[in-house]
N, C-alpha and C. Protein backbone atom coordinates (compact mmCIF):
# COMPACT_ATOMS: atom_id res chain seq x y z
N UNK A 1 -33.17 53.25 10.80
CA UNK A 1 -32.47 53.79 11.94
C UNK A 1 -31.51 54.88 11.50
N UNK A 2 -31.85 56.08 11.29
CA UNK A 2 -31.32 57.22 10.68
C UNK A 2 -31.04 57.88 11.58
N UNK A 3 -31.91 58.69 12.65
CA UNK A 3 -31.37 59.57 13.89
C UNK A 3 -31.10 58.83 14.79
N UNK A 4 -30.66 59.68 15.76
CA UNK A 4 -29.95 59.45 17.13
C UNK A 4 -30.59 58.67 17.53
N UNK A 5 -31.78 59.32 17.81
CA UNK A 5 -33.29 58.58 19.12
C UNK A 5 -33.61 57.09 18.58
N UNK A 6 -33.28 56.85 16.91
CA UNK A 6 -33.73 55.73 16.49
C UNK A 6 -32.74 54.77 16.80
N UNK A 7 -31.70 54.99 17.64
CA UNK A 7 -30.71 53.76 17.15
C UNK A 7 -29.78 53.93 18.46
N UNK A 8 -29.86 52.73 19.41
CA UNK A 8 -29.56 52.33 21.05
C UNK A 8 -27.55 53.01 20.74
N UNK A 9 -27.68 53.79 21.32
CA UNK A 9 -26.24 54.21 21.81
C UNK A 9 -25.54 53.83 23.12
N UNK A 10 -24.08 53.35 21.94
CA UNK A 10 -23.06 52.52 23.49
C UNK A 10 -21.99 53.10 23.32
N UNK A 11 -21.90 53.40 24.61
CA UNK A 11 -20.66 54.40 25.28
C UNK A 11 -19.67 53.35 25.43
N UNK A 12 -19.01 53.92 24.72
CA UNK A 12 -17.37 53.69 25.08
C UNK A 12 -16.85 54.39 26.58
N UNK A 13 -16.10 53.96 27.27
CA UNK A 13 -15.23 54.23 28.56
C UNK A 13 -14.47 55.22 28.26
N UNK A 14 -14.16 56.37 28.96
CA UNK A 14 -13.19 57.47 29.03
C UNK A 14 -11.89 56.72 28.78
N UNK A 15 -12.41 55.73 29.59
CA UNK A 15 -10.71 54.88 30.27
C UNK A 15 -10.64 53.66 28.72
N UNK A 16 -10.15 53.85 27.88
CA UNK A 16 -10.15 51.98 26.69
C UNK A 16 -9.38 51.37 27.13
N UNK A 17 -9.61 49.85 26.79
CA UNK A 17 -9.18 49.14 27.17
C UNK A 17 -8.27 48.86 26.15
N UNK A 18 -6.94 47.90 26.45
CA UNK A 18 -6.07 47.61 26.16
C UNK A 18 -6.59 47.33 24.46
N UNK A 19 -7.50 46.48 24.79
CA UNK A 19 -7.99 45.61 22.97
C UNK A 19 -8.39 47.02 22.05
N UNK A 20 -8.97 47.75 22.65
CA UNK A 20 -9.87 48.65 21.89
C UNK A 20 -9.03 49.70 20.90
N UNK A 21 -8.98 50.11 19.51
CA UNK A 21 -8.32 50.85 18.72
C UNK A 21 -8.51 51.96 19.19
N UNK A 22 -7.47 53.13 19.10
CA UNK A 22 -7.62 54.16 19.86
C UNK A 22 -7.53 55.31 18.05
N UNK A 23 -8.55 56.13 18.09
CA UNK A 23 -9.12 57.14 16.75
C UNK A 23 -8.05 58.23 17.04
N UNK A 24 -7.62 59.03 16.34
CA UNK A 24 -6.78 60.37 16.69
C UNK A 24 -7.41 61.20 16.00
N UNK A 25 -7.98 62.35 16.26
CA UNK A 25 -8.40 63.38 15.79
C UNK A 25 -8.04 64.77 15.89
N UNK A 26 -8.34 65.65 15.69
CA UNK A 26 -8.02 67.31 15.97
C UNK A 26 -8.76 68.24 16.28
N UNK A 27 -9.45 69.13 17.36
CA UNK A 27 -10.41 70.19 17.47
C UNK A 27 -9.94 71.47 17.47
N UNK A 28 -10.47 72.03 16.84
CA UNK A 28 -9.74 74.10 17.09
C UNK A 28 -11.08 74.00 18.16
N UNK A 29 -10.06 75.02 19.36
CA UNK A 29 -11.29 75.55 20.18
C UNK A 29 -10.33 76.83 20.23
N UNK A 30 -11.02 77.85 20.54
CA UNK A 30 -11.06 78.80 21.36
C UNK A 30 -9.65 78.78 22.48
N UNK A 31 -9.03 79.62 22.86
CA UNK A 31 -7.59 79.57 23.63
C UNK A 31 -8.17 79.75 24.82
N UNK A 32 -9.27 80.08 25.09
CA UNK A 32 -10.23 80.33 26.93
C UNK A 32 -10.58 78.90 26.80
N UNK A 33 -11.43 78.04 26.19
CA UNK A 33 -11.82 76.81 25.96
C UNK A 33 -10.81 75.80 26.47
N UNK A 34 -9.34 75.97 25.31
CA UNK A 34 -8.46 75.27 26.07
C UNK A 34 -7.80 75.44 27.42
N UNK A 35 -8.09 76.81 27.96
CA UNK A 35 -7.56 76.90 29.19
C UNK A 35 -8.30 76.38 29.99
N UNK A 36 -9.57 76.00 29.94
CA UNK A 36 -10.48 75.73 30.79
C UNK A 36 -10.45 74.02 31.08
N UNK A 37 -10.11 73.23 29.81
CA UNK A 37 -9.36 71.86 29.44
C UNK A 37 -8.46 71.80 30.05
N UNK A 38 -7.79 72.68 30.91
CA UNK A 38 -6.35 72.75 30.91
C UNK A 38 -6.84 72.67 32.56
N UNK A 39 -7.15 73.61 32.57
CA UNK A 39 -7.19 73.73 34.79
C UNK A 39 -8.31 72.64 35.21
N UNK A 40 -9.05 72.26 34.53
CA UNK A 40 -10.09 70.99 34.39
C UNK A 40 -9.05 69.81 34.48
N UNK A 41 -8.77 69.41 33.54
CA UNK A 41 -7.22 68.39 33.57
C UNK A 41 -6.29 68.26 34.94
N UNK A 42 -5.63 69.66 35.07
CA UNK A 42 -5.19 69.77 36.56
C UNK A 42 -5.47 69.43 37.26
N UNK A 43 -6.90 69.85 37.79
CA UNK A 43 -7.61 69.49 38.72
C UNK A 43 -7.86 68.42 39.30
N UNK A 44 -8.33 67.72 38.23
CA UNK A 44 -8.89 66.39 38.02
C UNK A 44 -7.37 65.01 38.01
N UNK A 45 -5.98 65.59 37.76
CA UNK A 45 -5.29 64.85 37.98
C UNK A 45 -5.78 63.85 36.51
N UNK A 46 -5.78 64.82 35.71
CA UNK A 46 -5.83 63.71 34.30
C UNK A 46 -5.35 64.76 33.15
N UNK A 47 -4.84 64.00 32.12
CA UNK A 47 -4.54 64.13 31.12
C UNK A 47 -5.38 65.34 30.17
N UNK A 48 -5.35 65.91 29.31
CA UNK A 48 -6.50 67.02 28.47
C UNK A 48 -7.13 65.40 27.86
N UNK A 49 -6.46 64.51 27.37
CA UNK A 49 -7.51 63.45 26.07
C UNK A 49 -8.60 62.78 27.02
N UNK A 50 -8.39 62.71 28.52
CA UNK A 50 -9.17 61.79 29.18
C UNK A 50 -10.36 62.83 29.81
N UNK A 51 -10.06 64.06 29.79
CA UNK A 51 -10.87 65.04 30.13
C UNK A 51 -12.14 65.14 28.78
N UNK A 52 -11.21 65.32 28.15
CA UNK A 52 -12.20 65.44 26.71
C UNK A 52 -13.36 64.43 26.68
N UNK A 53 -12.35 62.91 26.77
CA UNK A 53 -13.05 61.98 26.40
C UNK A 53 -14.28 61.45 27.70
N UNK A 54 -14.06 62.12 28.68
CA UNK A 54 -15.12 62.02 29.41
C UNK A 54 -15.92 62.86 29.56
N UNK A 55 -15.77 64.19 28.82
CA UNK A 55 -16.98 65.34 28.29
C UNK A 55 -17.68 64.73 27.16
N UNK A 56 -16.89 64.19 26.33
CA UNK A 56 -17.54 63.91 25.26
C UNK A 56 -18.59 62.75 25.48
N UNK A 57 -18.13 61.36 26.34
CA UNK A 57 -18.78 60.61 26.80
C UNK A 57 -20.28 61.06 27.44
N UNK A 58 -20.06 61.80 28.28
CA UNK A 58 -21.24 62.56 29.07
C UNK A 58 -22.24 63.49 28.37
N UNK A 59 -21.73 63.98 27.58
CA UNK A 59 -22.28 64.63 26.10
C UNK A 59 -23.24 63.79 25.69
N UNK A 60 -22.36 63.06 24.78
CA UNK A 60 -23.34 61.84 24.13
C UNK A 60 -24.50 61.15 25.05
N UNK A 61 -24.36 60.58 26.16
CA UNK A 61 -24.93 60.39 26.91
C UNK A 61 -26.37 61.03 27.68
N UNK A 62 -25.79 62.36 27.95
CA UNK A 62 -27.19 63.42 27.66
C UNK A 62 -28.12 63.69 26.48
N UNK A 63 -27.40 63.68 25.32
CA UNK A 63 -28.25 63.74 23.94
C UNK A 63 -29.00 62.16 23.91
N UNK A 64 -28.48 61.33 24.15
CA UNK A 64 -29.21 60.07 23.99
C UNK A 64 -30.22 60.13 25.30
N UNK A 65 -30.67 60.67 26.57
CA UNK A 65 -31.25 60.86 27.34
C UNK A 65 -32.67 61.34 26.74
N UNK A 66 -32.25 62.62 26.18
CA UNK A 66 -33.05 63.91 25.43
C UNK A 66 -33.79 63.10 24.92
N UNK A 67 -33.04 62.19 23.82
CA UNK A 67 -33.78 61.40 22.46
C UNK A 67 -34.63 61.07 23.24
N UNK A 68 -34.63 59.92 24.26
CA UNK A 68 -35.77 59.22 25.16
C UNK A 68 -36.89 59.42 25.52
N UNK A 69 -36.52 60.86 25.86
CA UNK A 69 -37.48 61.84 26.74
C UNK A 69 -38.42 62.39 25.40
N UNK A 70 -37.31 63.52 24.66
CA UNK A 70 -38.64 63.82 23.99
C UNK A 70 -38.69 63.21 22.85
């Protein structure tokens, strides 16, 4: 179980739960990128980490789709 497609992917929640360890990391993007994080966030009445973390969720989620398919 080496690639993606070979090996069942589980999404974690935008939202963790109380039990769950929370990772800290760092991304350079682009200053248009973050603005776009930024009025996205607004919008949405959330935070930039919960924005992220539900792009990233949905991300993953599509690539594990792909795997399926092709």
């Amino acid at each position: 179980m080496n690639s993606l497609a070979d090996r069942p992917l589980r999404l974690a929640s935008a939202f963790p739960t109380s039990q769950e360890r929370i990772i800290r990391f760092t991304v350079d993007m682009p200053e248009s990128l973050h603005q776009q994080l930024s009025e996205a966030a607004t919008w949405l009445k959330r935070k930039n980490a919960v924005v992220v973390r539900m792009a990233l969720e949905q991300a993953l989620k599509d690539l594990d789709d792909e795997a399926v398919v092709g």
